[in-house]
Protein backbone atom coordinates (compact mmCIF):
# COMPACT_ATOMS: atom_id res chain seq x y z
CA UNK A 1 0.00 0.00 0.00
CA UNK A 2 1.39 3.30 -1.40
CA UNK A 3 1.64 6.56 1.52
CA UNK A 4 -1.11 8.11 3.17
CA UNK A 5 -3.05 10.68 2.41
CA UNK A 6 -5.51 12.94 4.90
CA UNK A 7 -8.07 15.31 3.91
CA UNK A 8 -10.23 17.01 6.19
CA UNK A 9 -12.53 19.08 4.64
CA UNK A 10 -13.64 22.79 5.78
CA UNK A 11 -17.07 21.42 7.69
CA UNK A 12 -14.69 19.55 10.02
CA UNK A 13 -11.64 21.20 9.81
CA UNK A 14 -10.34 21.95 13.88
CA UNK A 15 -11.11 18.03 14.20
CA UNK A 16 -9.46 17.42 11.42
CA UNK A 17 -6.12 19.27 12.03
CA UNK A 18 -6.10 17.54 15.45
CA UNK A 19 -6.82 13.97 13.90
CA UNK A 20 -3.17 15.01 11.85
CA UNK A 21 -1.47 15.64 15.48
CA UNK A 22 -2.00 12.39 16.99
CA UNK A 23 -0.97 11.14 13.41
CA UNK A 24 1.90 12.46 13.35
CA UNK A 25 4.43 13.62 10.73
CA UNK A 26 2.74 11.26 7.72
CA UNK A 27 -0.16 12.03 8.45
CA UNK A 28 -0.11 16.31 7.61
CA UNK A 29 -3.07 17.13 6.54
CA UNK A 30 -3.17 17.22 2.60
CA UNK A 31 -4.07 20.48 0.80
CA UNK A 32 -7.48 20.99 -1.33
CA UNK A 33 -9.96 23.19 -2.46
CA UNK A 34 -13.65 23.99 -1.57
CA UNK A 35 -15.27 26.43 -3.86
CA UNK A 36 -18.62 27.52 -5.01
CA UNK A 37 -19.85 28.12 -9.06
CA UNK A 38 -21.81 31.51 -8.84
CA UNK A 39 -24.79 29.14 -8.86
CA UNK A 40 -23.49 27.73 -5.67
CA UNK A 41 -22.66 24.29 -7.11
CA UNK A 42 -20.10 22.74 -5.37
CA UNK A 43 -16.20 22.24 -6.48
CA UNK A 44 -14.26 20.10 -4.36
CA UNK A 45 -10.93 19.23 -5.35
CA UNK A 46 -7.09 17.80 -3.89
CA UNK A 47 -4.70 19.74 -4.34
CA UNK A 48 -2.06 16.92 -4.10
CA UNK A 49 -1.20 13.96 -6.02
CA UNK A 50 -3.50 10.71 -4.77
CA UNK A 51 -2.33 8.72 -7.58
CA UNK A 52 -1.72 4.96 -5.44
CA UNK A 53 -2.18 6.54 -2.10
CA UNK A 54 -4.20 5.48 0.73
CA UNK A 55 -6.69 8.26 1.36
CA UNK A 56 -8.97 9.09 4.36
CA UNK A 57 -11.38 11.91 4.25
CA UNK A 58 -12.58 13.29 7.39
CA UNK A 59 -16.22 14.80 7.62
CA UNK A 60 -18.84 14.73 10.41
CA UNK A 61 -21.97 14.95 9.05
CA UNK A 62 -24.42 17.63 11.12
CA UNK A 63 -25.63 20.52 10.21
CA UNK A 64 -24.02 23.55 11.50
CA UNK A 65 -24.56 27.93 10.87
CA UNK A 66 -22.13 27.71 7.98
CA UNK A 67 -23.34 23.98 6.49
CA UNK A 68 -26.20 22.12 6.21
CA UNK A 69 -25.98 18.57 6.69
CA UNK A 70 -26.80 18.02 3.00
CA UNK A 71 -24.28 20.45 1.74
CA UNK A 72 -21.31 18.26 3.92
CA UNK A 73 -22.40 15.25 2.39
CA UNK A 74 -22.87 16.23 -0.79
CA UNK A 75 -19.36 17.96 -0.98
CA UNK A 76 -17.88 14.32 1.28
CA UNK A 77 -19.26 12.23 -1.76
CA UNK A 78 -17.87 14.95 -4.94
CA UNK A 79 -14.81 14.63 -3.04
CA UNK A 80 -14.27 11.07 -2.47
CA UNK A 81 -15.70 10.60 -6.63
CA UNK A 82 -12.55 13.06 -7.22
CA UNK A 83 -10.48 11.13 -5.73
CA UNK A 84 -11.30 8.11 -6.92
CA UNK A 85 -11.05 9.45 -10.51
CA UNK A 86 -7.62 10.49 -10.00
CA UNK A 87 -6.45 6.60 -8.82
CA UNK A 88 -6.71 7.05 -5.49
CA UNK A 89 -5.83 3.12 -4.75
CA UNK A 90 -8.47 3.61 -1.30
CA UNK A 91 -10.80 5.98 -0.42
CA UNK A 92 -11.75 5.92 3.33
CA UNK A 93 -14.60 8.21 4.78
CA UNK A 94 -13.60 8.77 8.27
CA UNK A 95 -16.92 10.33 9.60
CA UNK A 96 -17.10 10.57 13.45
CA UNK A 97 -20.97 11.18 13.48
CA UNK A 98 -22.94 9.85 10.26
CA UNK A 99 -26.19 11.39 9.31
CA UNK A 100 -29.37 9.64 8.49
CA UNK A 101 -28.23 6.62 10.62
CA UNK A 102 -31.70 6.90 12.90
CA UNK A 103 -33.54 6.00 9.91
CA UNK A 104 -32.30 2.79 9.35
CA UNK A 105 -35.83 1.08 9.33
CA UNK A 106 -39.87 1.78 7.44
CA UNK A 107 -41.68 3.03 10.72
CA UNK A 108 -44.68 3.25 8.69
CA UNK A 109 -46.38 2.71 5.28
CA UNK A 110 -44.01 4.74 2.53
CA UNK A 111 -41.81 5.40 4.87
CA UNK A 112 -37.92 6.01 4.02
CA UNK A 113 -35.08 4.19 4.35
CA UNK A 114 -32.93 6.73 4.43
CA UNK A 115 -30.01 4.93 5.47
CA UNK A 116 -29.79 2.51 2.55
CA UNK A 117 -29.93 5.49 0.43
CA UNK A 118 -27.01 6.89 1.88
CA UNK A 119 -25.27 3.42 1.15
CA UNK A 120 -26.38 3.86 -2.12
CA UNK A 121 -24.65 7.28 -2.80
CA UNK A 122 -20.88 6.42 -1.24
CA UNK A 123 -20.82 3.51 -3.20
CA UNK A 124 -21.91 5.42 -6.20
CA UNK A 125 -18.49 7.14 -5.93
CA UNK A 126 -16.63 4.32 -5.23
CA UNK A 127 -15.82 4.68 -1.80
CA UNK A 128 -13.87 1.76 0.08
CA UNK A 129 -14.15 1.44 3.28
CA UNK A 130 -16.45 3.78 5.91
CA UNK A 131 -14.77 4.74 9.22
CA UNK A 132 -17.62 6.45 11.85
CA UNK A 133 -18.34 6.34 15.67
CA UNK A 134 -21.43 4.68 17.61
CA UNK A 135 -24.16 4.67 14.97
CA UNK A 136 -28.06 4.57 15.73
CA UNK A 137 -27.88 0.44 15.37
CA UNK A 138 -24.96 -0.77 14.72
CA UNK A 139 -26.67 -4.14 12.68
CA UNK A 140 -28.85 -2.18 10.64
CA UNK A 141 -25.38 -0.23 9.86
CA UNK A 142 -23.07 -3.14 9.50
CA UNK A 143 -25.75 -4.74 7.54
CA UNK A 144 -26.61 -1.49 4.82
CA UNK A 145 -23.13 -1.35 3.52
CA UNK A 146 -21.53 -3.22 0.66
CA UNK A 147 -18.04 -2.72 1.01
CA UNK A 148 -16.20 -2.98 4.72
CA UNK A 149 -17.07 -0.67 7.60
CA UNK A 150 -15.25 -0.16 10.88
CA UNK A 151 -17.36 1.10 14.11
CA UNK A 152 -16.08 2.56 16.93
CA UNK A 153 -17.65 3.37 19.90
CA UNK A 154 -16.64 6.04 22.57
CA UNK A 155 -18.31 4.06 25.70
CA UNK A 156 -14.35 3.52 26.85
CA UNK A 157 -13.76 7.41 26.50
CA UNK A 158 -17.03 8.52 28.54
CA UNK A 159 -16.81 5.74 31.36
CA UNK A 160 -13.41 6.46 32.40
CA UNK A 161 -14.34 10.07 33.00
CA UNK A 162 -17.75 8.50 34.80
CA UNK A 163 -15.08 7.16 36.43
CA UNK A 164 -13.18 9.41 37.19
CA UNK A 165 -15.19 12.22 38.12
CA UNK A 166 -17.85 9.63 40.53
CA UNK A 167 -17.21 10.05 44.22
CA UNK A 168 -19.69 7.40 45.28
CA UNK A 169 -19.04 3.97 42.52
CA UNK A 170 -21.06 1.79 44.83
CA UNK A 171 -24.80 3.77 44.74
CA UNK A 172 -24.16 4.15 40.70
CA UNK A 173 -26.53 2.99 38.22
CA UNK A 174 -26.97 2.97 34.46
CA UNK A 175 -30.23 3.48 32.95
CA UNK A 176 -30.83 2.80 29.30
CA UNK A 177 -33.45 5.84 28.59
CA UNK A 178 -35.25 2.83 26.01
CA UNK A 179 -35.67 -1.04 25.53
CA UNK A 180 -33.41 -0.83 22.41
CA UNK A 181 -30.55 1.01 24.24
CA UNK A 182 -30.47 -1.96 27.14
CA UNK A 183 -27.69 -3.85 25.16
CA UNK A 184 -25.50 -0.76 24.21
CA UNK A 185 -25.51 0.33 28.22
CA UNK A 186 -24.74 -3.43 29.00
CA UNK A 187 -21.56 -2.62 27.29
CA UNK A 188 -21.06 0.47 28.79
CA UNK A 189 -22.01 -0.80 32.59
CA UNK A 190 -19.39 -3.48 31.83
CA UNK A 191 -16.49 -1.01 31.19
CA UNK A 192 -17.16 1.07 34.13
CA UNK A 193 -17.68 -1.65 36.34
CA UNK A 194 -14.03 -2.56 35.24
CA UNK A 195 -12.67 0.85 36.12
CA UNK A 196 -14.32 1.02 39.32
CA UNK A 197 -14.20 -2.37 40.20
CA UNK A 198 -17.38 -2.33 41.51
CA UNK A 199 -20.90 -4.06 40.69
CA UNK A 200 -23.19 -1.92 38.82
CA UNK A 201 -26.59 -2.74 37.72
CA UNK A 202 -28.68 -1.62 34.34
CA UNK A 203 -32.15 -0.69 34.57
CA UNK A 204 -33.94 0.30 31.69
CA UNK A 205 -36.68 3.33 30.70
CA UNK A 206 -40.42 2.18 29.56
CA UNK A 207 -40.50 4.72 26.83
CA UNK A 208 -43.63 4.85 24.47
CA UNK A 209 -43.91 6.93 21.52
CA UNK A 210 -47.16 8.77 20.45
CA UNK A 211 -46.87 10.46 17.33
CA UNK A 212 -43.84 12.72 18.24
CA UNK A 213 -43.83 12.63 21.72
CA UNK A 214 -42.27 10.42 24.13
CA UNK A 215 -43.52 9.44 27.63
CA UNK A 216 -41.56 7.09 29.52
CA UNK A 217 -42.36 6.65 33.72
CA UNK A 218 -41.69 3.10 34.55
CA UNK A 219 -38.16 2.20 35.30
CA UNK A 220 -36.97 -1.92 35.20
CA UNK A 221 -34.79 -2.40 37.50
CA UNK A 222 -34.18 -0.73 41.11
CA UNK A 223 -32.74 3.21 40.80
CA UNK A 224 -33.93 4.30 44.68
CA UNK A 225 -31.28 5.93 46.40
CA UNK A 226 -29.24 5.31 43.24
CA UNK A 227 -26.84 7.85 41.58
CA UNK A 228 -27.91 7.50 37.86
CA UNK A 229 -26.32 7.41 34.78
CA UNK A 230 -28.38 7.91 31.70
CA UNK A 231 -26.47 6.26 28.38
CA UNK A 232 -27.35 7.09 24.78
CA UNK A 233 -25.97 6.79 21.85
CA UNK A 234 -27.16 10.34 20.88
CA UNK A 235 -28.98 13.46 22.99
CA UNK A 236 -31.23 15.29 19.69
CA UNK A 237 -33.86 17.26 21.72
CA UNK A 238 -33.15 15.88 24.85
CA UNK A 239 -37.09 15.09 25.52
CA UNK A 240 -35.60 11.82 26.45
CA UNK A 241 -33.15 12.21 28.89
CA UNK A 242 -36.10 14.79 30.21
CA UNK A 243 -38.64 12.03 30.79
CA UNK A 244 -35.95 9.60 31.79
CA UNK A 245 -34.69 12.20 34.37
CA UNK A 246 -38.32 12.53 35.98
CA UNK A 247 -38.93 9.32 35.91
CA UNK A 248 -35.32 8.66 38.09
CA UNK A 249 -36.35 11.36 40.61
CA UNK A 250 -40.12 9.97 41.04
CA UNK A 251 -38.74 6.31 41.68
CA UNK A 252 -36.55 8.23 44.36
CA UNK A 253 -33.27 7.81 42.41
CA UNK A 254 -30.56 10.99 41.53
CA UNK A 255 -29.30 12.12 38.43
CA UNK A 256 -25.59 11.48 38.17
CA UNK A 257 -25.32 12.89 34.26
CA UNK A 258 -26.22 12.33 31.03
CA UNK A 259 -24.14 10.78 28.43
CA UNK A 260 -24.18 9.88 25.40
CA UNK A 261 -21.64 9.78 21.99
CA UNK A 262 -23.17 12.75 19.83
CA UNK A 263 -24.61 15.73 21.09
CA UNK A 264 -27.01 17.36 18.55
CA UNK A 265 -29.01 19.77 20.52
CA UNK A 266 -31.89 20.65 18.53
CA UNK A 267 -35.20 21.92 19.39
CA UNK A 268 -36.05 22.45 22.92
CA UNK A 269 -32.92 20.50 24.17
CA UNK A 270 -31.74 23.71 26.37
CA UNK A 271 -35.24 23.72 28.02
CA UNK A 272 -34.81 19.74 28.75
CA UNK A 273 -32.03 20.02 29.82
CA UNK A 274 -31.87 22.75 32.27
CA UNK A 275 -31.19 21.58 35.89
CA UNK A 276 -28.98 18.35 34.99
CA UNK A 277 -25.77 18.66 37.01
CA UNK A 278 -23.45 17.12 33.89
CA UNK A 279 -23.94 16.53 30.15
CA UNK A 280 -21.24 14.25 28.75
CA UNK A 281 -20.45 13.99 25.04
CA UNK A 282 -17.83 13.94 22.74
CA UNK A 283 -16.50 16.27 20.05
CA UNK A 284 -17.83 14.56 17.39
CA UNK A 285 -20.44 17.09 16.87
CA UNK A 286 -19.81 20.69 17.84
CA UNK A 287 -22.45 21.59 20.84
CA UNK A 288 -22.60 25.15 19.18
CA UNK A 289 -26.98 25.22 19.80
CA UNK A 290 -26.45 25.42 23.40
CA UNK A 291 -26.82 28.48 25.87
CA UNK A 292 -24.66 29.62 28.45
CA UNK A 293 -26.59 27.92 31.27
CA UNK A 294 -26.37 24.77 30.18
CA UNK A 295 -22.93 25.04 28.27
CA UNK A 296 -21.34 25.21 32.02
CA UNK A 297 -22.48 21.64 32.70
CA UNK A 298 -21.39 19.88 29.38
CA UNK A 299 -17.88 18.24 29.50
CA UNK A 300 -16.54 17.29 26.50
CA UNK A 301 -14.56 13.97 25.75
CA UNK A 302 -12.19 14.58 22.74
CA UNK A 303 -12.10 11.34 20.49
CA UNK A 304 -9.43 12.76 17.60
CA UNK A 305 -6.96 10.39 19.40
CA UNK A 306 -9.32 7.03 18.88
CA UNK A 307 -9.79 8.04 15.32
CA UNK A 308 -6.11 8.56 14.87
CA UNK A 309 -5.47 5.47 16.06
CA UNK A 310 -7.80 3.69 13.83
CA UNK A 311 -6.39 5.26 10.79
CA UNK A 312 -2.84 4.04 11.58
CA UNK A 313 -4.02 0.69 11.89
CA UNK A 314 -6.26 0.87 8.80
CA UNK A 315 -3.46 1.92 6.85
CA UNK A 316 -1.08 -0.86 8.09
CA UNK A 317 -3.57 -3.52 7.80
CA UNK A 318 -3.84 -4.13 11.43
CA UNK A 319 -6.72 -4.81 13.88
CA UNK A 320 -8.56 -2.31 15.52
CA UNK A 321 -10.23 -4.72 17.67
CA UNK A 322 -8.89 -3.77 20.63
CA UNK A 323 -9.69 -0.03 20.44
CA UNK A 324 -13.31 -1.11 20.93
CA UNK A 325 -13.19 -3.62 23.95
């Protein structure tokens, strides 16, 4: 396998540049261009010769002040088509939150699939491998994509701070704020019982869904007198963690934090989550919706360093297995 090559394009640039760091002197960042027609069609091209290189192309798909999430993915897949075009030997998109990845399933008649069409456009442009971080469901990912994909997951990252940062390991508790999250926060008890060395049981959040709204009161499993920490793969609005987080408190149980791999922060999610002591995420999406208030109760776990480390192993055709146990 000829050298490496690392983009990051402008959407995720400060990520990016610190992805490079932890690289180290191989892995610079590469130059290239992001311009607009007058029409604002996109032009995205390297700057650089890819010509039998190994290339990875950093972009986290959300939607930002400067970027729709459309407009990052549509410039990610004109890139990666570039690149392939100029005999790029591999093309790897390295994208720490992927969008689209919550509809993964039809919900209802007509419904979309949204996911499987985003399969549909990488491969269209020749992409070969995908590189991301904690998707919606991991089988529904693992199972959409035609050519290999590697998953990592930042429940290491976020239970050593848990652990870290918990004065009282023997009253904590996870809580998996649905049914379908019980096996990811499994996972994640397991880890942090490791660190702590301590037992540490699940229980899991009855959550219903009418329409658009979520109710959830009934708890499985014992949270009284219990420090709590909620899990998720992803905080959107937050109404979840909010019902979750009422539902703790009336089953006499205290909210330790909230945590969870991608912050998005839309809608109401200040509102929801006014009052909670800590808000734990990582940097794969920028928590730029966010007011003061409750910006002084999110800690953020930086995850350039995992990714970094996957690359290098990617490149050298090593495992990365034991980044994710």
């Amino acid at each position: 396998m000829n050298g490496l090559r690392l983009f990051g394009l402008n959407g995720t640039a400060s990520y990016a540049e610190q992805v490079a760091t932890h690289l180290g002197p191989d892995g610079a960042l590469a130059k290239h261009e992001e311009t607009c027609f007058d029409d604002a069609e996109y032009y995205v091209r390297s700057n650089v010769n890819v010509r039998g290189a190994d290339v990875f192309v950093i972009q986290s798909l959300y939607s930002c002040n400067q970027e729709s999430v459309s407009d990052k993915l549509l410039k990610l897949l004109f890139f990666i088509g570039s690149l392939k075009d100029a005999s790029a030997r591999r093309v790897t998109a390295v994208i720490p939150y992927l969008c689209y990845g919550r509809q993964d399933r039809k919900t209802e008649s007509r419904a979309p699939i949204t996911l499987k069409y985003v399969k549909y456009l990488f491969q269209s442009v020749g992409v070969d491998r995908i590189l991301t971080m904690d998707v919606h469901n991991l089988a529904a990912f693992q199972c959409s994509f035609d050519v290999p994909t590697d998953h990592l997951e930042a429940k290491n990252l976020i239970a050593r701070y848990v652990a870290d940062n918990c004065d009282e390991p023997k009253r904590l508790c996870v809580l998996a704020p649905d049914s379908g999250g019980g096996p990811r926060c499994r996972y994640f008890r397991n880890k942090l019982s490791q660190y702590l060395d301590v037992d540490i049981e699940v229980a899991v959040l009855d959550k219903e869904h009418a329409g658009r709204s979520i109710r959830g009161h009934k708890i499985s499993g014992e949270v009284k007198d219990k420090s709590v920490v909620i899990y998720d793969d992803m905080i959107a609005s937050a109404k979840t963690m909010y019902e979750a987080k009422k539902a703790v408190e009336q089953a006499g149980g205290q909210i330790w934090g909230v945590c969870a791999a991608h912050g998005l922060f839309v809608g109401k999610a200040n509102e929801h989550l006014a009052g909670i002591e800590r808000i734990v995420i990582t940097d794969s999406i920028q928590p730029f919706r966010l007011g003061e208030q409750v910006m002084k109760n999110v800690r953020i776990i930086n995850t350039t360093r995992l990714f970094a480390q996957a690359i290098r192993r990617i490149h050298d055709e090593d495992s990365i297995s034991d980044l994710l146990t």
